[in-house]
Protein backbone atom coordinates (compact mmCIF):
# COMPACT_ATOMS: atom_id res chain seq x y z
CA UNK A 1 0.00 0.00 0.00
CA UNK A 2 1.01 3.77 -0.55
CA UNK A 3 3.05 5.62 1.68
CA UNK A 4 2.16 8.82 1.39
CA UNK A 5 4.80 10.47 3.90
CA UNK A 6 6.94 9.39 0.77
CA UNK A 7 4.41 9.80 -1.97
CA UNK A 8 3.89 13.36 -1.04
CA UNK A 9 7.99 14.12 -0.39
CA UNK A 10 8.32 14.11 -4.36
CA UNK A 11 8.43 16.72 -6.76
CA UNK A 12 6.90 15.79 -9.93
CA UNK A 13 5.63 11.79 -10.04
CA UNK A 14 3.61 10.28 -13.15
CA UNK A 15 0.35 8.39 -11.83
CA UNK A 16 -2.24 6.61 -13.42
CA UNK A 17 -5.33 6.54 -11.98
CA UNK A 18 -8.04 3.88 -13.20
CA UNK A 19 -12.00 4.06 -12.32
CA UNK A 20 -13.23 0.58 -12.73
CA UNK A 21 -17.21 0.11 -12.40
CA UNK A 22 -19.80 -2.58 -14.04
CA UNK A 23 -20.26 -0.38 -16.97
CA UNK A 24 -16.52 1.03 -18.16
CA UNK A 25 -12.65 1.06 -17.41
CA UNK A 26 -11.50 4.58 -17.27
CA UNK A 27 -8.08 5.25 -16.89
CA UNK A 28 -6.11 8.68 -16.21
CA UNK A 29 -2.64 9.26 -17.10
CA UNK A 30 -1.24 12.31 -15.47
CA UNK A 31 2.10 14.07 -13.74
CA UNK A 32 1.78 15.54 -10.34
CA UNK A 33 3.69 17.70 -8.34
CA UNK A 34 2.32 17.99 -4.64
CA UNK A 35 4.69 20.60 -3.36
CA UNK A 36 2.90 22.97 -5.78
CA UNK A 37 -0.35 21.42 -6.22
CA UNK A 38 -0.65 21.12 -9.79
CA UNK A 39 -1.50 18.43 -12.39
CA UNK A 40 -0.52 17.53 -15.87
CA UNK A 41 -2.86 15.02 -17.69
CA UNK A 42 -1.25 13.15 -20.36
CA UNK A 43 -3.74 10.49 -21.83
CA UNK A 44 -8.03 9.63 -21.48
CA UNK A 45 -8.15 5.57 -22.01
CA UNK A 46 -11.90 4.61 -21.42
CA UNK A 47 -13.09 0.82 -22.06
CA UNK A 48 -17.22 0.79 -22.44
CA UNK A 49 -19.40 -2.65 -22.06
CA UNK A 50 -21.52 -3.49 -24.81
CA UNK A 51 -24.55 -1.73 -24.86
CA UNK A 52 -26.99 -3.19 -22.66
CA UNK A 53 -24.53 -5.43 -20.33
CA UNK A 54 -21.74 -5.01 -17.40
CA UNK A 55 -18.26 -5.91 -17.33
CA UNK A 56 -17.92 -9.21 -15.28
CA UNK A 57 -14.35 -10.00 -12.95
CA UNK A 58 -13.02 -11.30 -15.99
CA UNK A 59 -13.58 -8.58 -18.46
CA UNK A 60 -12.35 -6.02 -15.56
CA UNK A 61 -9.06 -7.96 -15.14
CA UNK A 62 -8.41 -8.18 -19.39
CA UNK A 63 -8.71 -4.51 -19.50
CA UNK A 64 -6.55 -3.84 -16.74
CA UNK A 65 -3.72 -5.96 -17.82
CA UNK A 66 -3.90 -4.61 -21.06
CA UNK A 67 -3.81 -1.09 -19.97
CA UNK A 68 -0.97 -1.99 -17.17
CA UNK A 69 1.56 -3.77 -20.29
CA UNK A 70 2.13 -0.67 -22.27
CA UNK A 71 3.13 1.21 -18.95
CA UNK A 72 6.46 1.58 -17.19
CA UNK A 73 6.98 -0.21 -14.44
CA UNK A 74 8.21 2.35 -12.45
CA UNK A 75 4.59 4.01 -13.02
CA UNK A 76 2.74 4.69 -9.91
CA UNK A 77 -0.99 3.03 -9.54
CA UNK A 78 -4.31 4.13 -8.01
CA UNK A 79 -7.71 2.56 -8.35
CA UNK A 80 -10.99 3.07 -7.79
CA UNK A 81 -13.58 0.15 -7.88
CA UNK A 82 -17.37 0.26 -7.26
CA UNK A 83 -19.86 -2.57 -6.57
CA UNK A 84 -19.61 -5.54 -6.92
CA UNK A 85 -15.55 -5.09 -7.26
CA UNK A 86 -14.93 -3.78 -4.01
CA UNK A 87 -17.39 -2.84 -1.38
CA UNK A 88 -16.15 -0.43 1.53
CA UNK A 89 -17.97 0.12 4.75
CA UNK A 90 -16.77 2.93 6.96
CA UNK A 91 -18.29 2.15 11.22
CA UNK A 92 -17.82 3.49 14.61
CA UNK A 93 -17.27 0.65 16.90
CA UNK A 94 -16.33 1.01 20.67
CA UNK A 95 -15.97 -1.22 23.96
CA UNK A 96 -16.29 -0.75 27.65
CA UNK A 97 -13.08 -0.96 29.39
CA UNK A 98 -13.10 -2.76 33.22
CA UNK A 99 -10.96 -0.64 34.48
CA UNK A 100 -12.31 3.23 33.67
CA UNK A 101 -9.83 4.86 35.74
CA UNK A 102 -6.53 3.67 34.86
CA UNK A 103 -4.87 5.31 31.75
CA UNK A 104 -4.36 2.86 28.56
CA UNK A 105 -1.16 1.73 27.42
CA UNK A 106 0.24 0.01 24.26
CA UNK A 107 -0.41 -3.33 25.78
CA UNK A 108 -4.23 -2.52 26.39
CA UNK A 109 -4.72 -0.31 23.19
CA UNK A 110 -3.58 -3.28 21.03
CA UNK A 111 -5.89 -5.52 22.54
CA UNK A 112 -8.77 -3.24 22.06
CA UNK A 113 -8.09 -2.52 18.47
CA UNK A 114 -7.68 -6.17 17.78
CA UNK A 115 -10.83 -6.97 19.50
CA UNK A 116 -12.74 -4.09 17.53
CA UNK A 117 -11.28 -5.26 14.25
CA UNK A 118 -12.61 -8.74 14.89
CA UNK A 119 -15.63 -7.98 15.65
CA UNK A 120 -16.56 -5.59 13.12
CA UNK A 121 -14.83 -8.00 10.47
CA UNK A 122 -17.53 -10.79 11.93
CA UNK A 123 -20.17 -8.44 11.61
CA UNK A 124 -19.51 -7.31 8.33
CA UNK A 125 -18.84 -9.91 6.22
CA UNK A 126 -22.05 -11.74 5.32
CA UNK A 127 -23.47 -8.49 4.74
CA UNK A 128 -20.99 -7.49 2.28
CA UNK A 129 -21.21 -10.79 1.06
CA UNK A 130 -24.75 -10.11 0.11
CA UNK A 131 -23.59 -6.83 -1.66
CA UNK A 132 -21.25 -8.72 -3.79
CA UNK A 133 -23.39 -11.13 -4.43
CA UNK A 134 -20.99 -13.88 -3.40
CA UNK A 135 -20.29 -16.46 -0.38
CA UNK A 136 -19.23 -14.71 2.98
CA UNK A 137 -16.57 -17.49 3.02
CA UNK A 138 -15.27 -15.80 -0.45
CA UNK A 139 -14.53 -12.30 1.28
CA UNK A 140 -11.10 -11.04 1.87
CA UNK A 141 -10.33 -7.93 3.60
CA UNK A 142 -7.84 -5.98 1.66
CA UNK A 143 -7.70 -3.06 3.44
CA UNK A 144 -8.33 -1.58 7.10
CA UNK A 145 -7.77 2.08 8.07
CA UNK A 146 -8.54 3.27 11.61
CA UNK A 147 -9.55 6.89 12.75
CA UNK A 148 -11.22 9.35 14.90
CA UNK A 149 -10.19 7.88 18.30
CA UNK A 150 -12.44 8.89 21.10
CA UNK A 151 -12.89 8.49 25.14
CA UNK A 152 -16.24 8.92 25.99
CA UNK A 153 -17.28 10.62 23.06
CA UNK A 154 -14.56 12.98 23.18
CA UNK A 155 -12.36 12.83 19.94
CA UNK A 156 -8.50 12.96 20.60
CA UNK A 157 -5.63 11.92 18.21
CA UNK A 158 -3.96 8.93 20.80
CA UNK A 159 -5.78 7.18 22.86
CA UNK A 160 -2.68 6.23 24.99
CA UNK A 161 -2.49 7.33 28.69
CA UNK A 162 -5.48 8.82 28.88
CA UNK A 163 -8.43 7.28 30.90
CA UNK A 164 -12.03 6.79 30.29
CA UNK A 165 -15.15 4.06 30.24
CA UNK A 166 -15.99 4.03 26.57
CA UNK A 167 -13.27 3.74 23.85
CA UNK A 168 -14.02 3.42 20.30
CA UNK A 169 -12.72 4.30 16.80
CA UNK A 170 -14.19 4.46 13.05
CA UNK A 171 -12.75 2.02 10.75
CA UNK A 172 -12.87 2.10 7.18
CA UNK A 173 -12.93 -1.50 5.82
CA UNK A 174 -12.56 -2.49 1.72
CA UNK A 175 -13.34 -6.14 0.92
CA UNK A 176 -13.33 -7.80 -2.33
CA UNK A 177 -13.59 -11.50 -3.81
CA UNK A 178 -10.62 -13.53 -2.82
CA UNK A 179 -10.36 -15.12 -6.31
CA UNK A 180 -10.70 -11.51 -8.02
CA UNK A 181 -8.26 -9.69 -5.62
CA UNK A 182 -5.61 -12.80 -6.27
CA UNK A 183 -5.78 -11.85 -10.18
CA UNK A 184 -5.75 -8.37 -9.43
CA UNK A 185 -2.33 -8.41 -6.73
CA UNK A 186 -0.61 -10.90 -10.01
CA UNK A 187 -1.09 -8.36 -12.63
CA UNK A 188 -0.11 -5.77 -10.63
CA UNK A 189 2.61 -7.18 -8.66
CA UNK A 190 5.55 -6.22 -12.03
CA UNK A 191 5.09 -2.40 -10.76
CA UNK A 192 7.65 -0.82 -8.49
CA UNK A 193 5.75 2.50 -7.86
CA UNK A 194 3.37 3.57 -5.30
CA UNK A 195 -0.07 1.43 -5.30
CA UNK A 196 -2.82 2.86 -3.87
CA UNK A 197 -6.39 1.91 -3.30
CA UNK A 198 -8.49 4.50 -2.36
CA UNK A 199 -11.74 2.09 -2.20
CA UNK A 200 -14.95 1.92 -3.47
CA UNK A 201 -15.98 5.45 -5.36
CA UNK A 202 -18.62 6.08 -3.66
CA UNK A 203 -16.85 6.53 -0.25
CA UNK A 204 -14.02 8.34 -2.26
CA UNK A 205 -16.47 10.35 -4.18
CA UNK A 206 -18.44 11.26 -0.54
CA UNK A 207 -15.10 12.25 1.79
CA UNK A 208 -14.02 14.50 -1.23
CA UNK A 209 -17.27 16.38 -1.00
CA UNK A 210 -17.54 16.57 2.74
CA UNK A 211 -13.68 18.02 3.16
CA UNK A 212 -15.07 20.92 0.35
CA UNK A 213 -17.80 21.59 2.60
CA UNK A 214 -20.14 20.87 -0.66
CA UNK A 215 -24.11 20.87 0.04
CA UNK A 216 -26.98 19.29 -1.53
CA UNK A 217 -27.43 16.87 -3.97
CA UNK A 218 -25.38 15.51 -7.31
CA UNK A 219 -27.33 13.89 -9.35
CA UNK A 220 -25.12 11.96 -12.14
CA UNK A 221 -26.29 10.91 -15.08
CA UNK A 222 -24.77 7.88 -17.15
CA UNK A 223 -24.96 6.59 -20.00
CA UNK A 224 -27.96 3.61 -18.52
CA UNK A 225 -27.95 4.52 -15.12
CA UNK A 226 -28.40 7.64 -13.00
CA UNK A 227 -26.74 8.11 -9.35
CA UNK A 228 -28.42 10.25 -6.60
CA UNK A 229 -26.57 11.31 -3.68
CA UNK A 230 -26.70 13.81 -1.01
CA UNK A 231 -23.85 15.48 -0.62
CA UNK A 232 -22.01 16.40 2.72
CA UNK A 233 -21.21 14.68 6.30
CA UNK A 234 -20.21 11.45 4.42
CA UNK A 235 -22.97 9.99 2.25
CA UNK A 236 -25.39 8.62 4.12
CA UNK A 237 -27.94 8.71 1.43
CA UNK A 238 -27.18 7.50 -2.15
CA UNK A 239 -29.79 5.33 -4.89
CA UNK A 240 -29.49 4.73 -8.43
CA UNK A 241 -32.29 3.55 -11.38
CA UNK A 242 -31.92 2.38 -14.55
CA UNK A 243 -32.55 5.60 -16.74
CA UNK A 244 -29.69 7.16 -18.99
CA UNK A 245 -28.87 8.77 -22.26
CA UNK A 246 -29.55 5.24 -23.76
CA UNK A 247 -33.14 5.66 -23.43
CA UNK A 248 -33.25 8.64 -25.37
CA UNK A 249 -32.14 6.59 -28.02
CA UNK A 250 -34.18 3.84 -27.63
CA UNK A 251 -36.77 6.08 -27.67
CA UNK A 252 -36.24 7.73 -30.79
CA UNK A 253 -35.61 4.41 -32.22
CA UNK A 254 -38.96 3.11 -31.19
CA UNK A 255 -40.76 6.11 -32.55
CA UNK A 256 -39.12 6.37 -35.74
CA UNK A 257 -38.93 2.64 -36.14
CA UNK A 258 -34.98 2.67 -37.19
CA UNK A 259 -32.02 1.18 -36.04
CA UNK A 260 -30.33 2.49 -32.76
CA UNK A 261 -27.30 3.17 -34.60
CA UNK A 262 -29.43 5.55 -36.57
CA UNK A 263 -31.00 7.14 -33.72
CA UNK A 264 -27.98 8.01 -32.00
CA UNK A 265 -26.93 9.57 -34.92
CA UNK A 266 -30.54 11.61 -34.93
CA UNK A 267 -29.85 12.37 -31.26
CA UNK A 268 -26.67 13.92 -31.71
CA UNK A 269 -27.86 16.13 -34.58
CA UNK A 270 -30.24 17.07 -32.31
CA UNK A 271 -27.54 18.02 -29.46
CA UNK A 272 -25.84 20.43 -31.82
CA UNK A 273 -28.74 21.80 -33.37
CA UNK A 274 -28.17 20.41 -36.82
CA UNK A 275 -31.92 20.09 -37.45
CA UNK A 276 -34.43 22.31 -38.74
CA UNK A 277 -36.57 24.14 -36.70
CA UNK A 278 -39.49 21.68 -37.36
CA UNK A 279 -36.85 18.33 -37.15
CA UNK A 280 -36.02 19.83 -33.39
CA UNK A 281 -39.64 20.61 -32.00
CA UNK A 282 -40.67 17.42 -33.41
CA UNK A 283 -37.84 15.06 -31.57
CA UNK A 284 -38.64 17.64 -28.55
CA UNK A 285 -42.05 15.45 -28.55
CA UNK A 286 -40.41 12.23 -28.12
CA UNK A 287 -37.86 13.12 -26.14
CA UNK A 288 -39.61 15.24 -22.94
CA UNK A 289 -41.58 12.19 -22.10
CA UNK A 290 -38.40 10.81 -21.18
CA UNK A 291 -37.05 13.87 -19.63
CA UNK A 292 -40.14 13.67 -17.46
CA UNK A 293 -39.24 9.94 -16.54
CA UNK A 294 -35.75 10.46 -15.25
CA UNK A 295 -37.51 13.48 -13.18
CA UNK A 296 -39.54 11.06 -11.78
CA UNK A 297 -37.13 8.71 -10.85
CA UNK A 298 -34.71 11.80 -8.84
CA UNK A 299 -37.82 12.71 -7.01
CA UNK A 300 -38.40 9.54 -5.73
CA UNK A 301 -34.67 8.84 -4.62
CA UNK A 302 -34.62 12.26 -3.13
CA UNK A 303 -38.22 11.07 -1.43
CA UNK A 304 -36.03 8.69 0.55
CA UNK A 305 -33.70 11.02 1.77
CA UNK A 306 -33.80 12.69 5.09
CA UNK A 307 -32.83 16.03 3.62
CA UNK A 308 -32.27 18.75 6.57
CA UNK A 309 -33.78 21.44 4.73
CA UNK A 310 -36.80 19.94 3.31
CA UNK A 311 -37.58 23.27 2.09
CA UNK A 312 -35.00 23.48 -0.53
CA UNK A 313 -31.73 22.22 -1.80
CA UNK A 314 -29.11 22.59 -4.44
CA UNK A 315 -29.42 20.10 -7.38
CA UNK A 316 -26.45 19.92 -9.00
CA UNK A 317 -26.23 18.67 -12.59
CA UNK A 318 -23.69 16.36 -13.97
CA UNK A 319 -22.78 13.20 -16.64
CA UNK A 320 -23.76 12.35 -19.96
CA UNK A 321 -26.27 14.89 -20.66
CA UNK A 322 -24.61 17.94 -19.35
CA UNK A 323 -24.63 19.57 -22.26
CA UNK A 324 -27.93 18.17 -23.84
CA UNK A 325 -30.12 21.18 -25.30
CA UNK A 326 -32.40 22.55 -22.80
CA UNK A 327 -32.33 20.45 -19.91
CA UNK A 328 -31.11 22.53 -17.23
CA UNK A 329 -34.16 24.66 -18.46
CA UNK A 330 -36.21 21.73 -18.20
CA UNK A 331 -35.40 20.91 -14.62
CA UNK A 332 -35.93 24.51 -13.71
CA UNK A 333 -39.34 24.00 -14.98
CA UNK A 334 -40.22 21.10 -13.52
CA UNK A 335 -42.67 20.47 -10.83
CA UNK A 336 -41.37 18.40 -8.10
CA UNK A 337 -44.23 17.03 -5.83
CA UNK A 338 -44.44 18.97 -2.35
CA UNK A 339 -43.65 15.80 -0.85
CA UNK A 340 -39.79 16.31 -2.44
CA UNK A 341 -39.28 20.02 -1.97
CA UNK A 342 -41.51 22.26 -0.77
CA UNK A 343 -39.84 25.05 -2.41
CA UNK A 344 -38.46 24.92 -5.63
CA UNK A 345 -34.84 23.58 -5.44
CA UNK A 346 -31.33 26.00 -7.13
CA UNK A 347 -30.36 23.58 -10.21
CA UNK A 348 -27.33 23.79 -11.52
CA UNK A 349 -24.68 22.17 -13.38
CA UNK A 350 -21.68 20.67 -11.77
CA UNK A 351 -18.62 21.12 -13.36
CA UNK A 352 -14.95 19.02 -12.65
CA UNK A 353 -13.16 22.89 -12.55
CA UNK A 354 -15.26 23.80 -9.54
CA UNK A 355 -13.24 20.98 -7.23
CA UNK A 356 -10.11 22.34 -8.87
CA UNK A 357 -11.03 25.62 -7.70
CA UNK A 358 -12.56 25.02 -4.23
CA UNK A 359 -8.75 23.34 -3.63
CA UNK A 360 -6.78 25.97 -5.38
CA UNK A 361 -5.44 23.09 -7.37
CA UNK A 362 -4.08 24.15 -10.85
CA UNK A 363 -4.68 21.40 -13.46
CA UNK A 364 -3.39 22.03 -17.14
CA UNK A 365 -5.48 21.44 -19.76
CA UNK A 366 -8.52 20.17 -17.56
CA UNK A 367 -10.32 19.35 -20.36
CA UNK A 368 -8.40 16.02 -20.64
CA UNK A 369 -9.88 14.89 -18.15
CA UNK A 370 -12.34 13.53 -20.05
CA UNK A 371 -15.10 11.19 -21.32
CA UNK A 372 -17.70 9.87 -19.16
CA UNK A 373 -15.89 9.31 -15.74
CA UNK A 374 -14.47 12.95 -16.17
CA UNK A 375 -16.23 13.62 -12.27
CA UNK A 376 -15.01 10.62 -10.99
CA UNK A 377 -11.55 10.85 -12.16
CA UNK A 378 -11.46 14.42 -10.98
CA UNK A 379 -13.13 13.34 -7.25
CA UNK A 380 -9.58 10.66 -7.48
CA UNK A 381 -7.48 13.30 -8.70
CA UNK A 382 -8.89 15.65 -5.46
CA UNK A 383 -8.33 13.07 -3.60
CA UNK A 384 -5.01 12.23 -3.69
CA UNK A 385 -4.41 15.78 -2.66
CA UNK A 386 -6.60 15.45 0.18
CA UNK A 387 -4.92 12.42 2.01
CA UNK A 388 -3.41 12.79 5.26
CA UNK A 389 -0.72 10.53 7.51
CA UNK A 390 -3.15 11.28 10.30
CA UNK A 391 -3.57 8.34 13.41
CA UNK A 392 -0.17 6.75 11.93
CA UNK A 393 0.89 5.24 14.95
CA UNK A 394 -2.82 3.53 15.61
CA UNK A 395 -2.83 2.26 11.84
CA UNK A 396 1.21 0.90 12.15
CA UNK A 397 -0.98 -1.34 15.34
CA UNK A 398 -4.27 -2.04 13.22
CA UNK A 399 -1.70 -3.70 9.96
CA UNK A 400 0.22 -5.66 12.24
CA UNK A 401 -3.36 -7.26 13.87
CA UNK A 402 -5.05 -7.81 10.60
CA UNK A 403 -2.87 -10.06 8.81
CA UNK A 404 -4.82 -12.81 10.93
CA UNK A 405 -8.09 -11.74 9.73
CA UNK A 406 -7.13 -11.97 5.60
């Protein structure tokens, strides 16, 4: 795993950073110079599943290696996985000591953590299991980082020699397939650089947020699927449906009774207003139908939220349809049930550039970032930024106890 007392020491280190997910492989190739926070991107590689169907274990793997043999070995390596890849849990867990008023030592703190770590690894594994979709006996933990010490709800940074009833700690836990993560640690293992994990997206794609400060909701739109999440405090509220810019294809396919091929070339004439007047109000008919539909399916995600302001939020806007004519328009319009927002929410889109910003992080030619994991690679990019050395001395105990538990 990365060091990143040394990873950050350097001046200017290439790094390529790969989003992996059921639907693509999207890789970023870029310099980066900590010292002086800026970024050079080099090279966009994106692998897409065939329309309609998800990348399986063995699909991820080919693209990986293939990716991994034109690179240098002394290239350095982060990844990114989502369901059912990798599946990361992030819990507060905490014991009752017998003896409250005598201060802990090294002895006693490595017991506790060990204890913790077992008994959150017991309790977590046949539910990740079942959000895999595989065995419980098939899990391996492949990563454990502990934080946020406290003594009777009181946060400090060691617990050692202090003294208290309660102490507990939040640990972030990745798991994976055995099997899979075997594969994975063999095509890998050829690379002398830094290798990083920095877990499943979503938990990436949530801390980044929360350290901005960010509010409200991002609603991400794919190319089948859209993603709702609420933004801020770690994301305790996230749901996805099966709408994206596919079915605006389908749709126009079905209508005009032509092949899709056809009607994603219609669609795209449409998107750069290379229709008449008539050809554009017309496809306007088919298309708002479906507009209306992926409405439908935000307000009822948002529906399940427990939003703190239920009078109002900030929508953000991002994904495949960013730039799709009139639909920021169309969301401003829309009338969300009073049982979603009472008042009318601030829509808006989300663009990569405003993380840049919010860090004072200076990226060259942003732009490259590109294709349709540009926000995801960017939330990575953030994030490497954004990583601390904090709690050292408590992980340096936690690695040395888990060994038993992989």
């Amino acid at each position: 795993m990365l060091n990143f007392r040394a990873f950050l020491s350097r001046k200017w280190k290439r790094i390529l950073i790969f989003n992996v997910s059921r639907k693509s492989v999207a890789a970023l190739e870029a310099d980066f110079n900590f010292d002086a926070k800026k970024v050079r991107p080099r090279r966009n590689l994106e692998f897409l599943a065939p329309r309609g169907n998800d990348f399986n274990k063995e699909n991820i793997l080919g693209c990986l290696d293939k990716v991994l043999r034109s690179l240098s070995k002394s290239t350095s390596l982060v990844f990114l996985f989502e369901k059912p890849f990798l599946k990361s849990t992030l819990s507060a867990f905490s014991i009752v000591r017998t003896a409250p008023s005598e201060l802990i030592d090294e002895d006693e703190l490595e017991n506790v953590i060990l204890n913790l770590a077992w008994r959150l690894y017991d309790r977590e594994r046949p539910i990740v299991g079942r959000a895999l979709g595989i065995s419980e006996f098939e899990i391996i933990l492949t990563s454990s980082q502990i934080k946020d010490p406290k003594i009777d709800g009181r946060k400090i940074l060691n617990p050692l020699g202090f003294a208290g009833r309660r102490l507990g700690f939040t640990f972030e836990n990745t798991y994976s397939q055995r099997d899979f993560w075997g594969k994975l640690m063999k095509i890998i293992q050829p690379f002398k650089g830094d290798l990083n994990f920095l877990s499943e997206n979503l938990l990436v794609f949530d801390k980044v947020f929360s350290l901005l400060g960010e509010k409200g909701i991002l609603i991400d739109i794919g190319c089948e699927e859209t993603k709702v999440g609420q933004l801020g405090d770690f994301l305790k509220n996230f749901q996805s449906f099966n709408w994206g810019e596919e079915n605006l294809t389908r749709s126009i396919a079905k209508s005009l009774c032509i092949s899709l091929g056809a009607a994603e070339v219609l669609k795209e004439k449409y998107k750069i207003g290379n229709l008449s007047s008539r050809g554009q109000r017309w496809l306007e008919k088919i298309l708002v139908p479906e507009l209306k539909l992926l409405a439908e399916g935000i307000g009822l995600a948002i529906k399940n939220f427990s939003l703190e302001d239920s009078d109002g939020a900030n929508l953000y806007l991002n994904g495949a349809l960013l730039d799709f004519p009139q639909l920021l328009e169309f969301f401003r319009n829309y009338s969300w049930p009073k049982a979603v927002f009472k008042r009318r929410p601030a829509i808006q889109p989300y663009q990569k550039e405003r993380i840049f910003d919010k860090m004072d992080l200076k990226v060259e030619a942003a732009n490259n970032i590109g294709g349709a994991n540009s926000l995801v690679l960017a939330i990575a990019t953030a994030a490497l930024f954004m990583a601390e050395p904090a709690y050292h001395e408590l992980n340096k105990i936690l690695k040395r106890r888990i060994k038993w538990l992989k």
